[in-house]
Protein backbone atom coordinates (compact mmCIF):
# COMPACT_ATOMS: atom_id res chain seq x y z
CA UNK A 1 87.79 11.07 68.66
CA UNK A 2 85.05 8.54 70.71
CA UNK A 3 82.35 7.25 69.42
CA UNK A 4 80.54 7.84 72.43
CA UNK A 5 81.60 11.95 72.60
CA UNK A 6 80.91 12.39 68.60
CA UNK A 7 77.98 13.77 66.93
CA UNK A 8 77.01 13.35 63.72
CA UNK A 9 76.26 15.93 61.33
CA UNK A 10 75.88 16.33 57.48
CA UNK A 11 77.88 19.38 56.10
CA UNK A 12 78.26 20.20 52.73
CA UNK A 13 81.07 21.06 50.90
CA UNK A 14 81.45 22.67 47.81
CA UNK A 15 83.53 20.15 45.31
CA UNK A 16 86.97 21.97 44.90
CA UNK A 17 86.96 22.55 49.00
CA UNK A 18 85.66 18.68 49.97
CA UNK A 19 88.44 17.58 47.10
CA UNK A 20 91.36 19.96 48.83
CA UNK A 21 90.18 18.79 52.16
CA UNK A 22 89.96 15.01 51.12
CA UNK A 23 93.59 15.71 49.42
CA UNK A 24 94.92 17.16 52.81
CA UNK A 25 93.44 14.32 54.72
CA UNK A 26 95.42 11.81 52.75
CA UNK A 27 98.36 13.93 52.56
CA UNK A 28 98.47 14.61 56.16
CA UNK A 29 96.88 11.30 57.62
CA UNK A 30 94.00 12.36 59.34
CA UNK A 31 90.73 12.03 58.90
CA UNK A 32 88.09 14.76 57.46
CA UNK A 33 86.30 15.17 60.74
CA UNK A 34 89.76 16.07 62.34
CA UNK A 35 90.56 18.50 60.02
CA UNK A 36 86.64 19.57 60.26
CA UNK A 37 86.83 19.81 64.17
CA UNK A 38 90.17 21.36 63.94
CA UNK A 39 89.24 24.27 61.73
CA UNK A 40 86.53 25.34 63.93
CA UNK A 41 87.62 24.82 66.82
CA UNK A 42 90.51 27.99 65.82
CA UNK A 43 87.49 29.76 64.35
CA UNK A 44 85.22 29.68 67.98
CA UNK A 45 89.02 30.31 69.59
CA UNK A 46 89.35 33.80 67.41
CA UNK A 47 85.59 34.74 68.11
CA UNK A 48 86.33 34.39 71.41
CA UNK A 49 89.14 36.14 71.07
CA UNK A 50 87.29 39.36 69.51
CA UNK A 51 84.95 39.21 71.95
CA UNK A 52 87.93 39.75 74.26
CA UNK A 53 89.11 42.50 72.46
CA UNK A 54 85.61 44.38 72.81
CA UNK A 55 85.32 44.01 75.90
CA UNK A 56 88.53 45.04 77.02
CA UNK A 57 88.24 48.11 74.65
CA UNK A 58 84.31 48.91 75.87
CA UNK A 59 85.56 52.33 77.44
CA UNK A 60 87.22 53.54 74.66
CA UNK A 61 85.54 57.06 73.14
CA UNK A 62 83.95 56.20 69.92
CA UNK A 63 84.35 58.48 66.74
CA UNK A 64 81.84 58.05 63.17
CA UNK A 65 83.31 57.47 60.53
CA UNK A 66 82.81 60.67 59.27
CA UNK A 67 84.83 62.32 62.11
CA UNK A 68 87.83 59.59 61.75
CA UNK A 69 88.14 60.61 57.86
CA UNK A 70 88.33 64.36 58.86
CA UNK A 71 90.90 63.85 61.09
CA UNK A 72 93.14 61.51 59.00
CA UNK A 73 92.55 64.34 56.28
CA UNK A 74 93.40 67.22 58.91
CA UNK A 75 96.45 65.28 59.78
CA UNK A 76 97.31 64.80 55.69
CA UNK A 77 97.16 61.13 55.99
CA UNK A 78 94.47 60.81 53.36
């Protein structure tokens, strides 16, 4: 990671997650901000995955809820 491509922010952990991720940092040899940048970087990844997902399934009938539990009990899966 550059110092000249980092930013800085404050983030706040809650004590038993900043001690399990200061435990993993020493365990694994990285630093915090890796593990940090690391862990969202898969969390924007999925998102963007999802988004994927919708679009790809933007033509697909919708059904309420209502409907989906009669047919599941029509069908004698409920």
């Amino acid at each position: 990671m550059s110092e000249q491509t980092s930013k800085r922010a404050t983030v706040y952990f809650e004590p038993r997650l900043h001690r399990a991720l200061r435990v993993k940092a020493a365990h694994t040899h990285r630093s915090l901000s890796e593990i940090v940048n690391d862990a969202v970087r898969l969390a924007l990844r999925e998102d963007q995955e999802d988004l994927a997902a919708f679009e790809d399934r933007v033509a697909e009938p919708e059904i309420s809820y209502e409907a989906l539990l009669k047919d599941l009990k029509a069908h004698g899966q409920l």
